[in-house]
C-alpha atoms as a PDB file:
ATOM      1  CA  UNK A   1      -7.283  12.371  82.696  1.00  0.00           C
ATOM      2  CA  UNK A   2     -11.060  12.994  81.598  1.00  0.00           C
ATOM      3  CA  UNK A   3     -12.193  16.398  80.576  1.00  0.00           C
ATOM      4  CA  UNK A   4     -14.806  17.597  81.749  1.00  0.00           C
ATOM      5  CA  UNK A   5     -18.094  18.379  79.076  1.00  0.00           C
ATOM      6  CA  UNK A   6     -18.545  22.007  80.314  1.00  0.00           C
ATOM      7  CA  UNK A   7     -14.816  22.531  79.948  1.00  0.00           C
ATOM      8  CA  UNK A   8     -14.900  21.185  75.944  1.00  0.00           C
ATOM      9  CA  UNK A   9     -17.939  23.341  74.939  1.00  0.00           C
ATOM     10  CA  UNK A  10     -16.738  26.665  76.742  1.00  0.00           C
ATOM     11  CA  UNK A  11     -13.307  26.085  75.044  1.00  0.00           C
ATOM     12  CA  UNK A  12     -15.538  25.200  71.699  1.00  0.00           C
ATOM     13  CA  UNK A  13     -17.647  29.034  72.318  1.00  0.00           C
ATOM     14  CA  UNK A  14     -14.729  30.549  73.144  1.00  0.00           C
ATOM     15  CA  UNK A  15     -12.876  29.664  70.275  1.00  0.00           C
ATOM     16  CA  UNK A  16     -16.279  30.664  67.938  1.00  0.00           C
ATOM     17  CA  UNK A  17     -16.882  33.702  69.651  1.00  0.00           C
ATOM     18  CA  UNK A  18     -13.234  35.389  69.282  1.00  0.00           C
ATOM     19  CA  UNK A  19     -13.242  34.144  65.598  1.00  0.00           C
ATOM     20  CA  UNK A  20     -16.689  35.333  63.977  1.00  0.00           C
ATOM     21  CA  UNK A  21     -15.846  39.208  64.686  1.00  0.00           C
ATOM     22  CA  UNK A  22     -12.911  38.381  62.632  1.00  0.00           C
ATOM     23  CA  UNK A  23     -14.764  37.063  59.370  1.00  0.00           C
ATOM     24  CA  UNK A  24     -15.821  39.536  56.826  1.00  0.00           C
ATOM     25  CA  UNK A  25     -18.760  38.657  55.087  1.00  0.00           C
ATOM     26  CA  UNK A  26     -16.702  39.214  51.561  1.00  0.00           C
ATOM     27  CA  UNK A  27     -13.928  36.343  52.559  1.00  0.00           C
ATOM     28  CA  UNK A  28     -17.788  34.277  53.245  1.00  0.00           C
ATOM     29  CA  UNK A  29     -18.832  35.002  49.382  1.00  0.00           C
ATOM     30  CA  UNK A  30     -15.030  34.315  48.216  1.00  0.00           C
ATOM     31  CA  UNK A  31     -14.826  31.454  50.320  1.00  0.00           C
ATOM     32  CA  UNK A  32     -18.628  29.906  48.544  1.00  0.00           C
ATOM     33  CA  UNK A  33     -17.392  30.870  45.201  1.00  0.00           C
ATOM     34  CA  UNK A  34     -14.371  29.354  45.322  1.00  0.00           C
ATOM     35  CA  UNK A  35     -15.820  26.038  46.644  1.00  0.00           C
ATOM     36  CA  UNK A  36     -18.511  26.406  43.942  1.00  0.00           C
ATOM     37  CA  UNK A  37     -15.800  26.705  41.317  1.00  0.00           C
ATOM     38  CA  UNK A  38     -13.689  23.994  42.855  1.00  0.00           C
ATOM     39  CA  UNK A  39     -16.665  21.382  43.033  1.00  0.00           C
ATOM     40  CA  UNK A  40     -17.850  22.514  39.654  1.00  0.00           C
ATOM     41  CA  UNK A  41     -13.876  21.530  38.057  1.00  0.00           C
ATOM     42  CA  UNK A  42     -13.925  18.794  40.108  1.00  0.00           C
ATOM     43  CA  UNK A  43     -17.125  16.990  39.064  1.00  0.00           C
ATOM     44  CA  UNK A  44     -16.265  18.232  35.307  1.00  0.00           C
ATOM     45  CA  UNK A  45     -12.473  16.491  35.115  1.00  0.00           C
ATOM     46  CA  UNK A  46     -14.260  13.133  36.672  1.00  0.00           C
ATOM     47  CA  UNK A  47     -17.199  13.508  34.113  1.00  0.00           C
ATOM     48  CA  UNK A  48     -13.980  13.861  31.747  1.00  0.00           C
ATOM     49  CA  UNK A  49     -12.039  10.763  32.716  1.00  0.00           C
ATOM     50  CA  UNK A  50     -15.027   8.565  33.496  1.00  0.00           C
ATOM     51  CA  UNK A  51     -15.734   9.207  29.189  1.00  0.00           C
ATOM     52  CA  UNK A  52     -11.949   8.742  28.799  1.00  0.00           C
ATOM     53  CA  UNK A  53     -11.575   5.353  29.947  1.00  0.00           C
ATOM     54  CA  UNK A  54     -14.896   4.394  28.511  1.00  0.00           C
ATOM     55  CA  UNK A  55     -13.382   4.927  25.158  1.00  0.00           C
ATOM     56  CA  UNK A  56      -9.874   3.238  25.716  1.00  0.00           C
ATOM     57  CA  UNK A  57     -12.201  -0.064  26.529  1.00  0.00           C
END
């Protein structure tokens, strides 16, 4: 069966459209703190273990 362009992007702006009313901007500055946090940790613990097995060689 092939789908039809038009019928992918209205699905696509349909799907947007009915959920942006639903975001409030304070789950938007949760949501970038959190992922600041969370790539902050992240890049710490591998800055961690990178000087960890450094020192076991």
């Amino acid at each position: 069966m092939e789908t039809n362009i038009s019928l992918r992007i209205g699905t696509a702006s349909g799907t947007l459209l009915s959920v942006v009313p639903n975001i409030l901007s304070e789950d938007i500055l949760k949501t970038t703190i959190l992922a600041v946090v969370g790539a902050t940790v992240s890049y710490m613990v591998s800055l961690f273990l990178k000087w960890l097995t450094k020192i076991k060689k």
